[in-house]
Protein backbone atom coordinates (compact mmCIF):
# COMPACT_ATOMS: atom_id res chain seq x y z
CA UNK A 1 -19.47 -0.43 -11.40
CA UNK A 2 -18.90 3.41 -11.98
CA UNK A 3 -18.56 4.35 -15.56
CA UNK A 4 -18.87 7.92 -16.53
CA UNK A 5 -20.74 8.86 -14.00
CA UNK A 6 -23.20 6.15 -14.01
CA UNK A 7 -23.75 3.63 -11.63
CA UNK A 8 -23.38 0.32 -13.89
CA UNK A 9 -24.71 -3.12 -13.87
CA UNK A 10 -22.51 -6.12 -15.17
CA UNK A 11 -23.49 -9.56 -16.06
CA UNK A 12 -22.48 -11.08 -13.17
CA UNK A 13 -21.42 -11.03 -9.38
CA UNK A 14 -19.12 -11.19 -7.01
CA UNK A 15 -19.99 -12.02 -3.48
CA UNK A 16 -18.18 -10.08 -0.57
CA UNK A 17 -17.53 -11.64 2.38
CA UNK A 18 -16.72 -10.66 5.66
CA UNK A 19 -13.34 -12.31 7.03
CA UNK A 20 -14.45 -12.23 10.83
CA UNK A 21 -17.47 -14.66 9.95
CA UNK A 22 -16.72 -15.93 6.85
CA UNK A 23 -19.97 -15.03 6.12
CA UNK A 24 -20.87 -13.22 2.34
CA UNK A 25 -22.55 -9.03 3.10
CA UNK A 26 -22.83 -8.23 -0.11
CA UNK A 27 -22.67 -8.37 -3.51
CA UNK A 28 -21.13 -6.10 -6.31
CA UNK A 29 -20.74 -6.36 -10.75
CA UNK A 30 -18.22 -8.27 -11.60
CA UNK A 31 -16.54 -6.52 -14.91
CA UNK A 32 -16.03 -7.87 -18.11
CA UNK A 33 -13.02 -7.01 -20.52
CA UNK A 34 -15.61 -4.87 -22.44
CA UNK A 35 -17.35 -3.44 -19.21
CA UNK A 36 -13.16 -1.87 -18.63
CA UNK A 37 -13.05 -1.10 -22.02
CA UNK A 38 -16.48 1.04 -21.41
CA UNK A 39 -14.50 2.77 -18.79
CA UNK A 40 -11.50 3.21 -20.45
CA UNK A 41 -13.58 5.07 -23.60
CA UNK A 42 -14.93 6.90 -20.45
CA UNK A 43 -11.69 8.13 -18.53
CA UNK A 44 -10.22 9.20 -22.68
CA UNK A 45 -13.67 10.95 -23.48
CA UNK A 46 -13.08 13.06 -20.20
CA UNK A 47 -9.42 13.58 -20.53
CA UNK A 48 -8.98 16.85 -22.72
CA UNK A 49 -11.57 19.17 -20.34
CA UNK A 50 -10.33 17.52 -17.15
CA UNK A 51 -6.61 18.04 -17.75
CA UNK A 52 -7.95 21.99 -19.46
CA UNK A 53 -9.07 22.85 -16.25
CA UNK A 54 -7.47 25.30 -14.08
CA UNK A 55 -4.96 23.50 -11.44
CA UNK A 56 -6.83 25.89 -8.70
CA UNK A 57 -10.47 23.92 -9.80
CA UNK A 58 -8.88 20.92 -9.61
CA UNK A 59 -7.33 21.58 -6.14
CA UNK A 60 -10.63 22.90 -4.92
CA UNK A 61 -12.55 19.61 -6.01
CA UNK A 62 -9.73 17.61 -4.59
CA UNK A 63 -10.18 19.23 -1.10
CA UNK A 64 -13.61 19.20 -1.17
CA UNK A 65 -13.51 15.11 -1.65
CA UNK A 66 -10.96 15.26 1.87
CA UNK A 67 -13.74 17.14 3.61
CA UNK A 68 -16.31 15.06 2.54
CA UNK A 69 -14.19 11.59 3.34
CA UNK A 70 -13.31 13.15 6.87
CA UNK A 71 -17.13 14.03 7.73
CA UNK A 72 -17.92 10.47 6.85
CA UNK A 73 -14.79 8.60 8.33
CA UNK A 74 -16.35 6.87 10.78
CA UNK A 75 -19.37 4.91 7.93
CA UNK A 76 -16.22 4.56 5.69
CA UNK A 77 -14.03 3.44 8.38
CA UNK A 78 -16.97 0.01 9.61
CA UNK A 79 -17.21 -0.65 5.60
CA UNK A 80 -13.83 -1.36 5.62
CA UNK A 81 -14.24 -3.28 8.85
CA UNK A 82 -16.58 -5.07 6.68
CA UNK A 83 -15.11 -6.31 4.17
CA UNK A 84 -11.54 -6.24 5.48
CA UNK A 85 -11.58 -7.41 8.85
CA UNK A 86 -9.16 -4.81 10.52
CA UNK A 87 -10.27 -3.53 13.79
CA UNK A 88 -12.15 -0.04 13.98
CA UNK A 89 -9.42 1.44 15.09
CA UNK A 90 -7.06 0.61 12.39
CA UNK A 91 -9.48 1.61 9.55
CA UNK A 92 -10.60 4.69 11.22
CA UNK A 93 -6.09 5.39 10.73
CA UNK A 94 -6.97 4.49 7.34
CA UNK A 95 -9.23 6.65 6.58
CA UNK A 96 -7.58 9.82 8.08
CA UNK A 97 -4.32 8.93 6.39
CA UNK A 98 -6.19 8.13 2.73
CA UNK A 99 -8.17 11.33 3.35
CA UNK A 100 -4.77 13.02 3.74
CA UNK A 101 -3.79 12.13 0.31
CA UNK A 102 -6.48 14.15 -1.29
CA UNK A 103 -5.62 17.32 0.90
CA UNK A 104 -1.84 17.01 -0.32
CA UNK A 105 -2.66 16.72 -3.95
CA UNK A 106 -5.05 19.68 -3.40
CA UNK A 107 -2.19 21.16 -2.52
CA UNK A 108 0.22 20.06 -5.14
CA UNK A 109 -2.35 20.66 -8.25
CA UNK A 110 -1.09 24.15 -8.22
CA UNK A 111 2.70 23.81 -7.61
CA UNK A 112 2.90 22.16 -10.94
CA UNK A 113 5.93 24.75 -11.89
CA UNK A 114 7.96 24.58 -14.88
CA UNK A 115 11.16 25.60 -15.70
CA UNK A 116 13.20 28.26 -17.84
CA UNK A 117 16.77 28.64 -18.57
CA UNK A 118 19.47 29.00 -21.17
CA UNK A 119 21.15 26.37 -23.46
CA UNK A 120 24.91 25.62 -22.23
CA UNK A 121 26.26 27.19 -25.66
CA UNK A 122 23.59 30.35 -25.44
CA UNK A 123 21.98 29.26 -28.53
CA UNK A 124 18.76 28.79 -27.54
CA UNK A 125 16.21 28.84 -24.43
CA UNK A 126 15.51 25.86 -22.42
CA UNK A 127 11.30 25.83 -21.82
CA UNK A 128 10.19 23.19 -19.49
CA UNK A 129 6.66 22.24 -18.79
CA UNK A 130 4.60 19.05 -17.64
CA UNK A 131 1.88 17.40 -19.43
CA UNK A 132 -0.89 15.06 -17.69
CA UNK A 133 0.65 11.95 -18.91
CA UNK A 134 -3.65 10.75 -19.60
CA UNK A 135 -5.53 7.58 -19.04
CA UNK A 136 -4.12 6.05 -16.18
CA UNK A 137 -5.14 2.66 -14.70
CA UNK A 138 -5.33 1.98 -11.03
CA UNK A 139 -4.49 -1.42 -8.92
CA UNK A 140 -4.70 -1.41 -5.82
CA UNK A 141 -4.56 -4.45 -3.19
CA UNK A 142 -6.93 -5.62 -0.67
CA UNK A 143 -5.04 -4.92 2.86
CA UNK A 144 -5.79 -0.64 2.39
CA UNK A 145 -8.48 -0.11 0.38
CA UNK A 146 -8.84 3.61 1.02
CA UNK A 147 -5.86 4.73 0.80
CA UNK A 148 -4.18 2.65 -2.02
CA UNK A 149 -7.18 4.34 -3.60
CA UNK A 150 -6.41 7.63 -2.84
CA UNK A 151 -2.42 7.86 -2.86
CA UNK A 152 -3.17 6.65 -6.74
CA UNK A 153 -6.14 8.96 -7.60
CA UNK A 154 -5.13 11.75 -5.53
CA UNK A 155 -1.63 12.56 -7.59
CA UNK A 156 -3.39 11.92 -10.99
CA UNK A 157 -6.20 13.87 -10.63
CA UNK A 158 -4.09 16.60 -9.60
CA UNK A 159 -2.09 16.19 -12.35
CA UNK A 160 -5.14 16.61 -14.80
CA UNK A 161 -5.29 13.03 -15.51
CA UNK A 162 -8.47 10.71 -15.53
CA UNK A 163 -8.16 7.28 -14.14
CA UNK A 164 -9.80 3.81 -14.00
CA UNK A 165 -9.48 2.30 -10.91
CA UNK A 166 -9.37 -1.55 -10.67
CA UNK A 167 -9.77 -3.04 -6.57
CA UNK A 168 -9.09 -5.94 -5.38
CA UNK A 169 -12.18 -8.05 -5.51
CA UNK A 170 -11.58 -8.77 -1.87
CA UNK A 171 -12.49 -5.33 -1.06
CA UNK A 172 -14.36 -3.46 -3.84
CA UNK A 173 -16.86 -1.58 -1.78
CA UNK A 174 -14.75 0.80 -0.50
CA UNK A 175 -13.34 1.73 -4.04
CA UNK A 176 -17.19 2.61 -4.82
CA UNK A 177 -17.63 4.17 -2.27
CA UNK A 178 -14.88 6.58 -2.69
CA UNK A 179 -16.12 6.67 -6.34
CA UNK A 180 -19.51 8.22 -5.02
CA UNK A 181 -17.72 10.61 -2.47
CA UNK A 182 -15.71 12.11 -5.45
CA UNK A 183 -18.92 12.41 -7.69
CA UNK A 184 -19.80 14.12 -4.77
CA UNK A 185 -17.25 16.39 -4.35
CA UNK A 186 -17.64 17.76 -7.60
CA UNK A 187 -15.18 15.38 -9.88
CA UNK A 188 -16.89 15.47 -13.66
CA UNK A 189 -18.27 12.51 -14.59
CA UNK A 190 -15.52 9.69 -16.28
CA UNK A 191 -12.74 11.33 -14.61
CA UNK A 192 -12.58 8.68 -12.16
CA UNK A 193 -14.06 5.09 -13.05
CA UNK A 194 -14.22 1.99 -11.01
CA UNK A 195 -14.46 -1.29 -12.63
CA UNK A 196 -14.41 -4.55 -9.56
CA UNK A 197 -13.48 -7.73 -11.21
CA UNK A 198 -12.67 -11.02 -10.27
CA UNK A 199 -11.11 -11.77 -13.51
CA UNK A 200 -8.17 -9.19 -12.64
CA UNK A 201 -5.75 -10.83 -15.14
CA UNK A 202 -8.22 -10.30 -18.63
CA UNK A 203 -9.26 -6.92 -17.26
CA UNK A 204 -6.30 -5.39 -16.76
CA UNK A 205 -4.23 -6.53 -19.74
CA UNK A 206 -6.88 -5.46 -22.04
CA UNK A 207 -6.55 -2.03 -20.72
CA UNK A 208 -2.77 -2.01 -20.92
CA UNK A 209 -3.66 -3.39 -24.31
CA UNK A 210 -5.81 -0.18 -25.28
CA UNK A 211 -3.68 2.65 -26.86
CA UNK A 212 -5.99 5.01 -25.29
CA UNK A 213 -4.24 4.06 -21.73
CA UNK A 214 -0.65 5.67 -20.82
CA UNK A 215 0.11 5.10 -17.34
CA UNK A 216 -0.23 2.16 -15.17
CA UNK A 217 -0.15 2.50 -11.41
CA UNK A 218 -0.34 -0.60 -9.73
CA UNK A 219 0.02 -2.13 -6.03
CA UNK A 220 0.79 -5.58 -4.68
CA UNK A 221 2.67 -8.82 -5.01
CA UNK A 222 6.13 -8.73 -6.72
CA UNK A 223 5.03 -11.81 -8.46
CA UNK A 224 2.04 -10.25 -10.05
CA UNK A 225 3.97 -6.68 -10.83
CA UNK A 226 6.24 -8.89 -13.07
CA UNK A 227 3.62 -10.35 -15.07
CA UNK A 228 1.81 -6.65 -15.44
CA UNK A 229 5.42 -5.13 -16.11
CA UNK A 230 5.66 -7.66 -19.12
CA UNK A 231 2.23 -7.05 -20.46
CA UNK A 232 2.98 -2.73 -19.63
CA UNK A 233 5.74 -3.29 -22.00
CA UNK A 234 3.81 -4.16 -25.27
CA UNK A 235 3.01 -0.81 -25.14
CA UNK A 236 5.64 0.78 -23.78
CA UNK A 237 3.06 2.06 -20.62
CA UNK A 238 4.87 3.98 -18.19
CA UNK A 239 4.28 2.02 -14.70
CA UNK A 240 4.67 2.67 -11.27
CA UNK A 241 4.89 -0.17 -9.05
CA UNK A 242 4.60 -0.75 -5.23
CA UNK A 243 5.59 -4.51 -4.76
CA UNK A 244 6.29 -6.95 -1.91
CA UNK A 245 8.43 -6.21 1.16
CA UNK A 246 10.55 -7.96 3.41
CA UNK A 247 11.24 -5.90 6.58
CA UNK A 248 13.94 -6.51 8.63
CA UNK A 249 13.49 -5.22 12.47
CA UNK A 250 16.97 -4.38 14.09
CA UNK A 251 17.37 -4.08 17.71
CA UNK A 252 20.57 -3.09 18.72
CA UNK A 253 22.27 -3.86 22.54
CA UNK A 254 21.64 0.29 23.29
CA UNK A 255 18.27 0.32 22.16
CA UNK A 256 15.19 1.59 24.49
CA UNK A 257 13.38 -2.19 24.75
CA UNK A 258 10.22 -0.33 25.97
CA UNK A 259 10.82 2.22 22.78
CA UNK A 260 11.35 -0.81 20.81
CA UNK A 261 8.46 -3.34 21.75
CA UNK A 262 5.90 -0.08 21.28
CA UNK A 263 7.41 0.23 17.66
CA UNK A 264 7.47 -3.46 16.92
CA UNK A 265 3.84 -3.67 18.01
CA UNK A 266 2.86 -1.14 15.33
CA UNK A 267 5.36 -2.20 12.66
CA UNK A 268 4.28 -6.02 13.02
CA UNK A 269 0.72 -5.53 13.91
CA UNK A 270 -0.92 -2.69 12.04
CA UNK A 271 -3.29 -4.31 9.80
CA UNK A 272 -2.61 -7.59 11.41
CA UNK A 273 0.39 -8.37 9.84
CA UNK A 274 -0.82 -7.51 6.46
CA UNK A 275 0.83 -5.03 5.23
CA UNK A 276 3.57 -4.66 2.99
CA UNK A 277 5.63 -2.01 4.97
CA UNK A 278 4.71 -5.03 7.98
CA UNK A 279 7.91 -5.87 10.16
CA UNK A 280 8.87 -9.43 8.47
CA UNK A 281 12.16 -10.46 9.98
CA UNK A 282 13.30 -9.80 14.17
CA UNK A 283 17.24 -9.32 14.31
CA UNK A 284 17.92 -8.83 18.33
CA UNK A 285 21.36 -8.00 19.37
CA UNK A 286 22.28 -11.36 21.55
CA UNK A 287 22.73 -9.34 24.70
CA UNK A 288 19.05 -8.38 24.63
CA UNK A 289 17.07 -11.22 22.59
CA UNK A 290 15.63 -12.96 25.21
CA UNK A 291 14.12 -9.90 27.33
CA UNK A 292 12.85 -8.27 23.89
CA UNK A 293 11.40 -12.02 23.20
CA UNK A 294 9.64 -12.00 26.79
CA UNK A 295 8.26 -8.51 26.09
CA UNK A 296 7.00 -8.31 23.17
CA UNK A 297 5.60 -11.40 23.55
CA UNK A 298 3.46 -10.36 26.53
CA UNK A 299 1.99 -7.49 24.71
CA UNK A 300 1.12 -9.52 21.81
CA UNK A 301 -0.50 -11.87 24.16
CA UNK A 302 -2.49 -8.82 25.71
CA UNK A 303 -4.27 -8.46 22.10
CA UNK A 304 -7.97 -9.41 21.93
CA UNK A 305 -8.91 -11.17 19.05
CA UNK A 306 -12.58 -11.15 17.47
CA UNK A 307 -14.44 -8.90 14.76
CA UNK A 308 -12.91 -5.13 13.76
CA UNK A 309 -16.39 -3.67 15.14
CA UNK A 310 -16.81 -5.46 18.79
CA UNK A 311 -15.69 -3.16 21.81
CA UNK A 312 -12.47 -3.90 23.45
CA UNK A 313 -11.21 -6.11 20.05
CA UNK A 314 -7.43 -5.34 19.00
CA UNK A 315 -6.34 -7.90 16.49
CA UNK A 316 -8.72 -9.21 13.92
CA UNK A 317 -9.43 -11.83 11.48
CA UNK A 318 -6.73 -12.31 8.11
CA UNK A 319 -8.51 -12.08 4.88
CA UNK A 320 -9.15 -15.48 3.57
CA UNK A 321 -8.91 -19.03 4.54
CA UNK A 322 -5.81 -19.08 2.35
CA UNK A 323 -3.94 -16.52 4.19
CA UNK A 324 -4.46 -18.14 7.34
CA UNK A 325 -3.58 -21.38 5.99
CA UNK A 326 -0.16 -20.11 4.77
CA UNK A 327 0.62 -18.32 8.25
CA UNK A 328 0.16 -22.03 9.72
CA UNK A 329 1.97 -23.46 7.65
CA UNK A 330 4.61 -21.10 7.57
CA UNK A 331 4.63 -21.19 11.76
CA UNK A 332 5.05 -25.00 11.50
CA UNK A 333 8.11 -25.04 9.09
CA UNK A 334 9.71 -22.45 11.14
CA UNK A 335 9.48 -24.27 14.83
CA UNK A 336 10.03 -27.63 12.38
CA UNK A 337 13.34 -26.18 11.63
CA UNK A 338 14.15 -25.81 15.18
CA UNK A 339 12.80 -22.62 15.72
CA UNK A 340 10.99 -21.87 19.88
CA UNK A 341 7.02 -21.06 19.84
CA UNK A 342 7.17 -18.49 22.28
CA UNK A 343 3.79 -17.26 22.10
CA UNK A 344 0.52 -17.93 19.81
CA UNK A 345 1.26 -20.50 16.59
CA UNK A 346 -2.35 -21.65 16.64
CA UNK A 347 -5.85 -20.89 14.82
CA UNK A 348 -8.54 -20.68 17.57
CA UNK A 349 -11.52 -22.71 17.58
CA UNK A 350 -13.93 -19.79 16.39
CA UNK A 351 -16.20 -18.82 13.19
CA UNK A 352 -13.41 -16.28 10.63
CA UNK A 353 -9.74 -16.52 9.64
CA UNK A 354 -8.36 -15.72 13.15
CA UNK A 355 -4.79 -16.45 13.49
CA UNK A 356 -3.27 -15.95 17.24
CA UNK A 357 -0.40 -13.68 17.41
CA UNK A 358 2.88 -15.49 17.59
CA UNK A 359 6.44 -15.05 18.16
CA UNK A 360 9.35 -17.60 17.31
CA UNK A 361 12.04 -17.66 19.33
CA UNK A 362 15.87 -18.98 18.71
CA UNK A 363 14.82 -19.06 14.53
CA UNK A 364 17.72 -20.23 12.50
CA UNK A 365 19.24 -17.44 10.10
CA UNK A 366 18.28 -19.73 7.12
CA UNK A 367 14.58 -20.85 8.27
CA UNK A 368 12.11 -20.60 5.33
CA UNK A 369 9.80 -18.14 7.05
CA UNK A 370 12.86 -15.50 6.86
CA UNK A 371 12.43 -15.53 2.97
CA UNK A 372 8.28 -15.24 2.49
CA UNK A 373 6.16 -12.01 3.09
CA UNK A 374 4.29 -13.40 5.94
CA UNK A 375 1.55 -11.47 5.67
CA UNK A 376 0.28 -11.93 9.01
CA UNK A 377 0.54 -11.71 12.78
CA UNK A 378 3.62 -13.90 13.53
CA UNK A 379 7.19 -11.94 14.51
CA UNK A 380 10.10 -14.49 13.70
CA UNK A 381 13.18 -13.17 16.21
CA UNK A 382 16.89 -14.03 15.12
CA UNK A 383 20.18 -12.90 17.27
CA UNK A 384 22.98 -11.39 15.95
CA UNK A 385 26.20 -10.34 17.21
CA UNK A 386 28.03 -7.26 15.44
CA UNK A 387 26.78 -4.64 13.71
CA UNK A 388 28.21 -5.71 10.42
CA UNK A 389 26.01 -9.69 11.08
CA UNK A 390 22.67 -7.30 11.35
CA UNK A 391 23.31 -5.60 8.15
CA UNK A 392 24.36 -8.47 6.12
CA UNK A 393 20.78 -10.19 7.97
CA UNK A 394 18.58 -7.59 6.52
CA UNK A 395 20.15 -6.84 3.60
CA UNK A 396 20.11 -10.36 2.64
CA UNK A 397 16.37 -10.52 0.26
CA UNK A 398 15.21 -9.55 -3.12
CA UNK A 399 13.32 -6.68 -1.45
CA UNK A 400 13.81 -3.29 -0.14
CA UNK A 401 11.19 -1.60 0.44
CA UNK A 402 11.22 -1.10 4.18
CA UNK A 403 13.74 -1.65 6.99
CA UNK A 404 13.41 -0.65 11.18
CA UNK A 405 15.83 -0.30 13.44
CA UNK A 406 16.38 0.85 16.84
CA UNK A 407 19.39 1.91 19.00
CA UNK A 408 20.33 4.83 21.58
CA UNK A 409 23.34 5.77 19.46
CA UNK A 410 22.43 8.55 16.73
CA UNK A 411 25.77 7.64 14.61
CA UNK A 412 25.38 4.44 14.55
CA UNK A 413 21.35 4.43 13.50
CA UNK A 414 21.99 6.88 10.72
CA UNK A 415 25.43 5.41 10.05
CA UNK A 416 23.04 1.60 9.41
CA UNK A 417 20.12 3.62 7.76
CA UNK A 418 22.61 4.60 4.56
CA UNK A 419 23.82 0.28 4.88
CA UNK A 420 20.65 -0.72 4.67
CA UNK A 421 18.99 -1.30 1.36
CA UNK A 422 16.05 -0.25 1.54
CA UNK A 423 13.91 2.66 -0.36
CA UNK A 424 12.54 3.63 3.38
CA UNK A 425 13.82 3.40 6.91
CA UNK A 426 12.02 3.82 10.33
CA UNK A 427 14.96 4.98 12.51
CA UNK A 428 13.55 4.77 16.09
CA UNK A 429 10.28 4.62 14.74
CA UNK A 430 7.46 1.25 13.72
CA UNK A 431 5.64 3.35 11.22
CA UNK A 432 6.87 5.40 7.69
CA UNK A 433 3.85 6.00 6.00
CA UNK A 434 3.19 10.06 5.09
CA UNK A 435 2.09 11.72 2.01
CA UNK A 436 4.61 14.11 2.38
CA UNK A 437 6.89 11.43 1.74
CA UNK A 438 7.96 9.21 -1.23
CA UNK A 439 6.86 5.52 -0.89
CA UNK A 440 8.50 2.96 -2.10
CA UNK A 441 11.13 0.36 -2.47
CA UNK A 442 14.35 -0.58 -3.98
CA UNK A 443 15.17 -3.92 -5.51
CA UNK A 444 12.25 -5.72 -6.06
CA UNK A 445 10.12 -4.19 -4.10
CA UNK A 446 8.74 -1.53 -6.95
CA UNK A 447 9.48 0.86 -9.47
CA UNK A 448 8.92 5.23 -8.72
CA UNK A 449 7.82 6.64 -5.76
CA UNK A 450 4.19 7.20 -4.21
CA UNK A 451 3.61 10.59 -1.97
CA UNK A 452 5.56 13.76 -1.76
CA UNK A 453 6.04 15.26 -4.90
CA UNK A 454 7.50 12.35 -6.64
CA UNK A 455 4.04 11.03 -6.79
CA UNK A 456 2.27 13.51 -8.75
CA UNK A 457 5.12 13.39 -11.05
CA UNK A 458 4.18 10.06 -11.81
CA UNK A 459 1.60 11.19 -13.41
CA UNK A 460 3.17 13.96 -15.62
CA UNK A 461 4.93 14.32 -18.83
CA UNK A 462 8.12 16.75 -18.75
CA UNK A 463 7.92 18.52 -21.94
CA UNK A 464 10.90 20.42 -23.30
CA UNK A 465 10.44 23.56 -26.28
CA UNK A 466 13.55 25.02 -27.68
CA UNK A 467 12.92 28.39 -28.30
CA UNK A 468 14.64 31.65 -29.15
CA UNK A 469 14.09 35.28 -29.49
């Protein structure tokens, strides 16, 4: 663990393994409740000088960590091969995009502008400024382990906050080894803490418990953002949350197929699958459903499967033997319920939690797999008819954080990005993610925004002083 500076041993272990073999590469502390107390004590100790220092320090600091995590992308990008199982290619993305979190927030630390202006009734003055809203506690999920890390500790540091950062236990090395880079860099020690656990649930809700911590940031499963939302309200935490999606894929009759098939390839497939921003549902206009069906399943069959660091692999292993279990299953309800195997539905024979990519053909509007985060590499392709069908289709979930669609009429795509409800859209396009831009969903798919400036407000206090003179 990281506390304050200090590399930290804990009382026990947890064993990370690598997806592609199923093989254990390491081993890390596994935290205690009082091991994230420790940390807490350590992120409140450092808050007063860390959120006294001058927003230009903090920037500097900030950028110096992006320098530092783009000279060493390539070692950061084969320990999340590691322990992740995405190919090389996809992690080195990751890395350059979670690097590009810390160079925004450089550059927000010193836009942090207030306001000034008169009471309505000329009374008084209106003074506006923002206050580091303090100990803030970190989730992140397994699937992006950089930059979850970094689109969370980017904004508060920034913001003059100190934070405790809580991985998945999946994937803790990467956390730590961000946690080093920022020591690094110049952060003072027990501004940023990292605490890996296996135990998530005690951890965590002894933190939220701790009157010392204000702000809870926290990514992944809807389900689990309920149960942290209850425990956040004890307290009265403020919380961001970035929960599950359900993307719906709309191809329209005038759409570019080749245009489309290249974005469904990186909408469905970055990450394998895994991904919440990951294309979940295929609505094809009739007209054109079979020949996007017949392409897009011959580039998925083109992908090579095997592990993230081999030459030539595209596609690699899911996390866990759970995850791959649920795809299967998932694939056999689906063609159970009528649906065509088009291409893939099958594990092959091979050492790791390799699931071939698939595509279902001919899927009924109501199949089962049309309702789940699939979480993996398997596209699930529904026709529709009218324009009004596709938009009922998508619309029709409990999330919103993502929808795509693609036509060759600009009306019409912008005139179905305002129907669709959904906090982001990818008009023409398989892939959102910017830190110029606010992440996140509608419905239940999260509370706030990530990115952009709406993330290092997040992390701030607006506080009002009536004043006159």
């Amino acid at each position: 663990m990281f506390i304050g500076g200090e590399w930290v041993e804990g009382a026990g272990r947890i064993a990370v393994t690598d997806p592609a073999t199923g093989e254990p590469v390491a081993e890390v502390a596994n935290g205690s409740v009082e091991d994230m107390l420790a940390a807490v004590g350590a992120a409140a100790d450092a808050g007063r000088p860390w959120a006294a220092t001058a927003p230009r320090r903090r920037a500097e600091l900030l950028l110096r960590a992006y320098e530092l995590m783009v000279e060493r992308a390539d070692a950061l990008a084969r320990l999340i091969v590691l322990e992740n199982g995405k190919t090389l290619a996809d992690a080195r993305g990751e890395v350059g995009y979670a690097a590009e979190f810390l160079r925004w927030y450089a550059e927000e630390a010193v836009r942090l502008a207030g306001s000034l202006g008169t009471a309505p009734g000329g009374g008084h003055r209106i003074l506006v400024d923002h206050a580091p809203i303090g100990v803030s506690l970190l989730v992140t999920p397994w699937n992006f382990p950089a930059a979850m890390a970094t689109r969370k500790i980017g904004p508060a540091l920034a913001a003059g906050c100190t934070v405790v950062l809580k991985p998945a236990s999946d994937t803790p090395l990467t956390a730590l080894a961000i946690a080093a880079l920022l020591g690094e860099a110049g952060v003072p020690d027990g501004v940023v803490n990292v605490v890996p656990s296996s135990r998530s649930g005690k951890v965590v809700d002894a933190a939220l418990h701790d009157p010392r911590v204000r702000k809870l940031s926290f990514t992944g499963s809807t389900e689990v953002g309920r149960v942290l939302l209850r425990a956040a309200a004890d307290r009265i935490v403020s919380s961001s949350m970035e929960l599950g999606g359900n993307a719906p894929f709309l191809v329209f009759a005038d759409a570019d197929l080749d245009a489309a098939v290249a974005g469904a390839m990186v909408a469905k497939m970055r990450n394998g699958g895994q991904a919440c921003t990951a294309a979940n549902r295929f609505y094809v206009h009739r007209a054109v459903a079979e020949e996007f069906v017949a392409r897009f399943g011959a580039a998925l069959a083109e992908l090579r499967l095997g592990p993230g660091l081999d030459t030539g692999v595209t596609l690699g292993p899911l996390i866990n033997q759970p995850a791959r279990d649920k795809v299967a299953e998932l694939v056999g309800a689906t063609v159970g319920a009528g649906a065509r195997l088009h291409t893939g539905g099958h594990a092959p024979d091979r050492p790791g939690y390799f699931y071939a990519p698939t595509v279902l053909a001919d899927v009924p509007p109501d199949a089962p797999v049309l309702a789940e985060e699939i979480f993996g590499p398997v596209a699930p392709v529904v026709a529709f008819d009218t324009e009004e069908e596709a938009i009922s289709l998508a619309n029709d979930t409990e999330y919103g954080l993502v929808s795509y669609l693609y036509t060759g009429d600009l009306a019409r795509g912008l005139r179905v990005s305002e129907a669709l409800e959904a906090g982001m859209v990818g008009l023409n396009r398989g892939l959102v993610s910017e830190p110029a831009a606010p992440f996140g969903g509608m419905k239940q798919s999260g509370l706030g925004r990530e990115g952009a400036r709406a993330g290092i407000e997040a992390f701030l206090e607006p506080r009002y002083v009536a004043v006159s003179w």
